[in-house]
Protein backbone atom coordinates (compact mmCIF):
# COMPACT_ATOMS: atom_id res chain seq x y z
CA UNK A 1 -5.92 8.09 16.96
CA UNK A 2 -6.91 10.36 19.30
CA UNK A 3 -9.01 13.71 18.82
CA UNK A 4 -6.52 16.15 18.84
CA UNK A 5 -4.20 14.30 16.16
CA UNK A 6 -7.81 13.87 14.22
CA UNK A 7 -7.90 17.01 14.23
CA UNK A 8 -4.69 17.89 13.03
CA UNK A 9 -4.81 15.17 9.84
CA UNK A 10 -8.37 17.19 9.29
CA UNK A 11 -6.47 20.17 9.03
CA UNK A 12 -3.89 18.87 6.17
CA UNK A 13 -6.91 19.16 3.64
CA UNK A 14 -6.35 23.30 3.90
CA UNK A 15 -2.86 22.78 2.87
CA UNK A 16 -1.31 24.12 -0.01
CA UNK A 17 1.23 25.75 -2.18
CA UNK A 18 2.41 29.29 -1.60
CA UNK A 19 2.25 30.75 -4.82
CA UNK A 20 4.07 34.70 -3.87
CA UNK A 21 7.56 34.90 -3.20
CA UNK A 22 8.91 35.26 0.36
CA UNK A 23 11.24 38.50 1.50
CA UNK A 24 12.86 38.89 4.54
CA UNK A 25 12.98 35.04 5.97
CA UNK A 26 15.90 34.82 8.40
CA UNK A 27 18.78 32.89 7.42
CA UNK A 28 18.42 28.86 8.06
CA UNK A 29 20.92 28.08 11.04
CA UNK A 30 22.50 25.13 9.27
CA UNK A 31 23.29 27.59 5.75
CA UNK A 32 22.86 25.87 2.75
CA UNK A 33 23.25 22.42 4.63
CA UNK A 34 26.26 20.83 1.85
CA UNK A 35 28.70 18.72 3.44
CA UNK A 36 31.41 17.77 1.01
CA UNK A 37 31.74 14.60 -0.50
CA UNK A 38 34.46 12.03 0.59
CA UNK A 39 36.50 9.67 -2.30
CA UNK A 40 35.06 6.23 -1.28
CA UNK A 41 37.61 4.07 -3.14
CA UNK A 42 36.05 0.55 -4.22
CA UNK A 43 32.55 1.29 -3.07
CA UNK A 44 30.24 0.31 -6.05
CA UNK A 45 27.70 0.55 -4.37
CA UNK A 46 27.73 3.80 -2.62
CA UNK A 47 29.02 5.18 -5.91
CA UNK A 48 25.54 3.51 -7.88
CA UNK A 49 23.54 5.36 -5.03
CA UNK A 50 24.95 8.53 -5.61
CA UNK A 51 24.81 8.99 -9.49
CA UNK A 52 20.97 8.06 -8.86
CA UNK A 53 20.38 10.60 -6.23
CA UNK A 54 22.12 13.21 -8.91
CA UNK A 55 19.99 12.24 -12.09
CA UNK A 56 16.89 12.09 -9.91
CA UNK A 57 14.62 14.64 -10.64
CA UNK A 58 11.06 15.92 -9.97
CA UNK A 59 8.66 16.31 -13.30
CA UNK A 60 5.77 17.69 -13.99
CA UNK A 61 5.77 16.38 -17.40
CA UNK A 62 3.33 13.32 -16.64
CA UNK A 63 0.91 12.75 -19.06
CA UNK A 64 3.08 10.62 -21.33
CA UNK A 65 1.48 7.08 -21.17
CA UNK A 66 3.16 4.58 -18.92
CA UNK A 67 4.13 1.38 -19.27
CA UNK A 68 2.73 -1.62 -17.60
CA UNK A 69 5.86 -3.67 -16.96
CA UNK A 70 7.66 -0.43 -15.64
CA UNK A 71 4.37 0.30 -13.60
CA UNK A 72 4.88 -3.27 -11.95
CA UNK A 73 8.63 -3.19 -11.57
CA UNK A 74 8.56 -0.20 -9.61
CA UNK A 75 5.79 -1.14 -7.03
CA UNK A 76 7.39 -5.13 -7.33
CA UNK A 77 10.89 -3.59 -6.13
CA UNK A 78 9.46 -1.30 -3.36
CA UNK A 79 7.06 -3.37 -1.96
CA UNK A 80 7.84 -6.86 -2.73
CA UNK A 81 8.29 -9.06 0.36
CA UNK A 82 12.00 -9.35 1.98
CA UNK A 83 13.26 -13.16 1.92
CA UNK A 84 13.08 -15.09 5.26
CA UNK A 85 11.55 -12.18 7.12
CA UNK A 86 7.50 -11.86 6.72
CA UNK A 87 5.88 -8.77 7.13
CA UNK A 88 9.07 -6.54 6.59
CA UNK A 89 8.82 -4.23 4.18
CA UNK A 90 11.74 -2.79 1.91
CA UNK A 91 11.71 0.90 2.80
CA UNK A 92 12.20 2.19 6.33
CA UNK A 93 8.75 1.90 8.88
CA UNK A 94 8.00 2.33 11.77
CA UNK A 95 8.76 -0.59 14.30
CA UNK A 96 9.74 -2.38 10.75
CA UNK A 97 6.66 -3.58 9.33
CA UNK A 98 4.41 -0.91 7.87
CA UNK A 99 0.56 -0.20 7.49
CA UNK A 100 0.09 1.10 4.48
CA UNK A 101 -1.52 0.86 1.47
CA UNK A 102 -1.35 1.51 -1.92
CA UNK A 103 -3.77 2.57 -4.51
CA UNK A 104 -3.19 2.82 -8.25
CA UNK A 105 -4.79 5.43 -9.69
CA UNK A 106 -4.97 4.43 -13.53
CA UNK A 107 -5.41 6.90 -16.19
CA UNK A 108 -2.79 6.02 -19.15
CA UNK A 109 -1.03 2.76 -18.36
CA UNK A 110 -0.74 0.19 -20.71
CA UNK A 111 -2.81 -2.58 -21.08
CA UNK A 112 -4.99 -1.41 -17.91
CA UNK A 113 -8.47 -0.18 -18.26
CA UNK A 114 -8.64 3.43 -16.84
CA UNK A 115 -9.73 3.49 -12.76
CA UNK A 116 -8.56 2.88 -9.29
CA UNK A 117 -6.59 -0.16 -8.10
CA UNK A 118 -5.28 -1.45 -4.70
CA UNK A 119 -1.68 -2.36 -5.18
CA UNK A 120 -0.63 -6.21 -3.53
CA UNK A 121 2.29 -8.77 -3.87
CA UNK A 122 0.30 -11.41 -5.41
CA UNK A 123 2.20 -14.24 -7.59
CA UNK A 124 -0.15 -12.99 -10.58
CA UNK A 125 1.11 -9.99 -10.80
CA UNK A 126 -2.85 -8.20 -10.92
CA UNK A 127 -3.85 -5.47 -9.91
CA UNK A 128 -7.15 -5.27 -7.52
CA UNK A 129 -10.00 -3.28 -8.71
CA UNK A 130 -11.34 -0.63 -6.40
CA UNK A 131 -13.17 2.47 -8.21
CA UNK A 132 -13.85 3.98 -11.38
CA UNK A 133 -12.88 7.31 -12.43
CA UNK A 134 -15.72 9.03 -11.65
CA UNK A 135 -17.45 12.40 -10.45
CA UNK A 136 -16.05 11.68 -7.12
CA UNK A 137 -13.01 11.04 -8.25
CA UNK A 138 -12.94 14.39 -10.06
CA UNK A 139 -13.34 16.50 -7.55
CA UNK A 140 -10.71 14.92 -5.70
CA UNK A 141 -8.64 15.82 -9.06
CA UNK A 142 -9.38 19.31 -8.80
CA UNK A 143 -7.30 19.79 -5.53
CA UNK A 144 -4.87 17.54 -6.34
CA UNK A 145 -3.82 19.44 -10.22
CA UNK A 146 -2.66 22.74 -8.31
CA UNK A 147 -0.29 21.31 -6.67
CA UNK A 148 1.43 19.61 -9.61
CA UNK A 149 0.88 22.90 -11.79
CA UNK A 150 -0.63 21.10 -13.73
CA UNK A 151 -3.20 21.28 -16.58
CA UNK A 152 -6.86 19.62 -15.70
CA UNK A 153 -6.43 18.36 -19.21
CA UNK A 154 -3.25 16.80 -18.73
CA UNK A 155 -3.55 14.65 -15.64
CA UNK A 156 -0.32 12.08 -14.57
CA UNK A 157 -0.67 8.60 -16.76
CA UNK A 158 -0.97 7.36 -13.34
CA UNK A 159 -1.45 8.32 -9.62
CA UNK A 160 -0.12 6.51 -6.20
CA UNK A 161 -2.15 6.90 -3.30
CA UNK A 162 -0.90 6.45 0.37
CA UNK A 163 -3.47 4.73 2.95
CA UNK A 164 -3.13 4.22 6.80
CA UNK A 165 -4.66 2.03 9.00
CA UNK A 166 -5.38 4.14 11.91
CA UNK A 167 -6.85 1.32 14.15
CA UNK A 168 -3.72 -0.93 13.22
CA UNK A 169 -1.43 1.68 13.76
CA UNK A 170 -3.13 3.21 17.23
CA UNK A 171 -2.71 -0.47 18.77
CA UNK A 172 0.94 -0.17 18.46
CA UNK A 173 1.57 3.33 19.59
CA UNK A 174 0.20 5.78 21.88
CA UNK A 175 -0.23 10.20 20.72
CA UNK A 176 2.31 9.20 17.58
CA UNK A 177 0.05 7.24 15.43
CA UNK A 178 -0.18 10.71 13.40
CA UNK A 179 3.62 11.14 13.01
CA UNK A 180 3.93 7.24 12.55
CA UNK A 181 2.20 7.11 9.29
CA UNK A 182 3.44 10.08 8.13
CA UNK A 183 6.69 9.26 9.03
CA UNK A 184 6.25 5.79 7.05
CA UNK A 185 4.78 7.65 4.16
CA UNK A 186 7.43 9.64 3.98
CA UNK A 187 10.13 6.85 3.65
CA UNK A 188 7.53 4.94 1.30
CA UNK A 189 7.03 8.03 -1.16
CA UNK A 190 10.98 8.82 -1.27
CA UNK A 191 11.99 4.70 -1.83
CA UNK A 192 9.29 4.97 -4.72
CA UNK A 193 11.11 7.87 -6.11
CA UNK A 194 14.05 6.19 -5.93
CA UNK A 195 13.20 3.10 -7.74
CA UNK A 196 11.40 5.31 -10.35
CA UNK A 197 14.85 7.09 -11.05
CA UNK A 198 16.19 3.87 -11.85
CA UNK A 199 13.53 2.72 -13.57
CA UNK A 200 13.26 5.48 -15.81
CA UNK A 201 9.95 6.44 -14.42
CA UNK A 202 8.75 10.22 -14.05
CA UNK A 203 7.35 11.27 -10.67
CA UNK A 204 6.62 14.01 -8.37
CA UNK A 205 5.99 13.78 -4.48
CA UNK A 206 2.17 15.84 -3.73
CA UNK A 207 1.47 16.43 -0.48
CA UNK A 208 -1.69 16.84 -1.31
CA UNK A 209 -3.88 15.05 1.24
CA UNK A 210 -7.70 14.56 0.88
CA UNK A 211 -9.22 12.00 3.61
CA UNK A 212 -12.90 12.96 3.03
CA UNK A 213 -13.33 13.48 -0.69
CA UNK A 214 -11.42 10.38 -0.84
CA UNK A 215 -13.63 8.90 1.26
CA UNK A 216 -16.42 9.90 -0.65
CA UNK A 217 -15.11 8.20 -3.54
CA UNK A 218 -13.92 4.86 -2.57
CA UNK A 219 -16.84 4.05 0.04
CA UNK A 220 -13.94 3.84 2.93
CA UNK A 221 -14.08 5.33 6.42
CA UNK A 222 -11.30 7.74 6.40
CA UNK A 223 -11.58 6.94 10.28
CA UNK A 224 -10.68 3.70 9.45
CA UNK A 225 -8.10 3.86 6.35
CA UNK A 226 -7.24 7.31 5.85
CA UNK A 227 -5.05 8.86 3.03
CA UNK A 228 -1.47 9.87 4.25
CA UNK A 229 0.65 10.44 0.56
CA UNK A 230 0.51 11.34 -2.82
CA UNK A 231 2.57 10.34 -5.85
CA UNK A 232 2.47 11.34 -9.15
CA UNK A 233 4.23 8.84 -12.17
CA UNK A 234 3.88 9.75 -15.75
CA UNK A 235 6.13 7.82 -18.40
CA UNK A 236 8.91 9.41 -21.25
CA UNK A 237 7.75 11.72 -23.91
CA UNK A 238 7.04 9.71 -27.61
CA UNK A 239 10.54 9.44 -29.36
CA UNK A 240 12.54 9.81 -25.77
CA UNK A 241 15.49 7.65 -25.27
CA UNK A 242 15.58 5.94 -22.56
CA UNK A 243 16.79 2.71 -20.28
């Protein structure tokens, strides 16, 4: 990556949400941007996509424990391996093999001690210990709860971080390797939210982005593997019906 696009994924850590209300913004060019829907007779399929893409929702609501199995279905369906074709990946990437990874941030899930993970598509199933929820951790916390809204007391049952591989990534492209990952992240994050939809998983996109404190925390170069995406998952409220 070069310096200026350095300095540019630097500058995401001053992001943030706008919290006043915004008068006088000129109308969008495209207006409200809804393009009625056609009749697709016989189209299961495109009929299955649709009804999830209505029920899918954003939450806040994610300090409800989570569920192991659910917790592995979700990252098993997004990023499993695809049959016959290694090193494809199941949601759209760049040049159609992707360099990220994911880390599973632990706090309420099932049958998992509380702490940091690296997500993999191993046979067994585990998941890869990488950190405990420490002081380093927390302070990475305490930029990442304002932009859920959230209460510091009631943290997401469990966290998905995004990581790039900026050296991987910079031998494949030249003044995009910026826009790569966070066009890859961006694909990644929304297939996740997908597959939580149907799997009856809570979540919220974060673009909360935090290269040095989590650098600090898991003892990685953010030079080297820098954080790109944020996902919260939380599972249903006690006594919820669900699938």
């Amino acid at each position: 990556m070069d310096e200026a696009e350095w300095a540019t994924y630097l500058s995401l850590q001053q992001a943030g949400p706008r919290l006043s209300a915004h008068n006088g913004v000129r109308p969008r060019p495209w207006g409200r941007g809804v393009v009625e829907e056609p009749v697709l007779e016989g189209s299961a399929s495109a009929g299955a996509l649709r009804d999830l893409l209505l029920t899918r929702r954003s939450s806040r609501e994610l300090m409800y424990p989570l569920d192991l199995a659910r917790l592995h279905a979700l990252l098993g369906v997004v990023l499993g391996a695809v049959p016959g074709q290694p090193g494809r990946r199941r949601y759209p990437t760049s040049g159609g093999c992707d360099e990220l990874g994911v880390l599973v941030v632990a706090r309420s899930v099932g049958g998992v001690e509380p702490g940091a993970y690296w997500a993999a598509s191993h046979a067994d199933r585990t998941l890869h210990w990488a950190a405990p929820l420490d002081a380093r951790f927390a302070r990475f916390e305490a930029c990442y709860a304002p932009f859920l809204g959230m209460s510091p007391e009631k943290p997401p049952a469990a966290t998905l971080l995004i990581f790039a591989a900026w050296e991987r990534l910079s031998a494949r492209y030249e003044h995009c390797v910026l826009a790569s990952a966070l066009w890859d992240s961006g694909a990644l994050l929304q297939t996740l939210t997908l597959a939580a939809g149907a799997l009856d998983i809570r979540a919220c996109i974060c673009a909360c982005i935090q290269p040095v404190l989590l650098e600090a925390w898991l003892d990685l170069s953010c030079r080297e593997v820098g954080h790109i995406g944020t996902l919260a998952l939380g599972g249903n409220e006690p006594g919820e019906i669900h699938a």
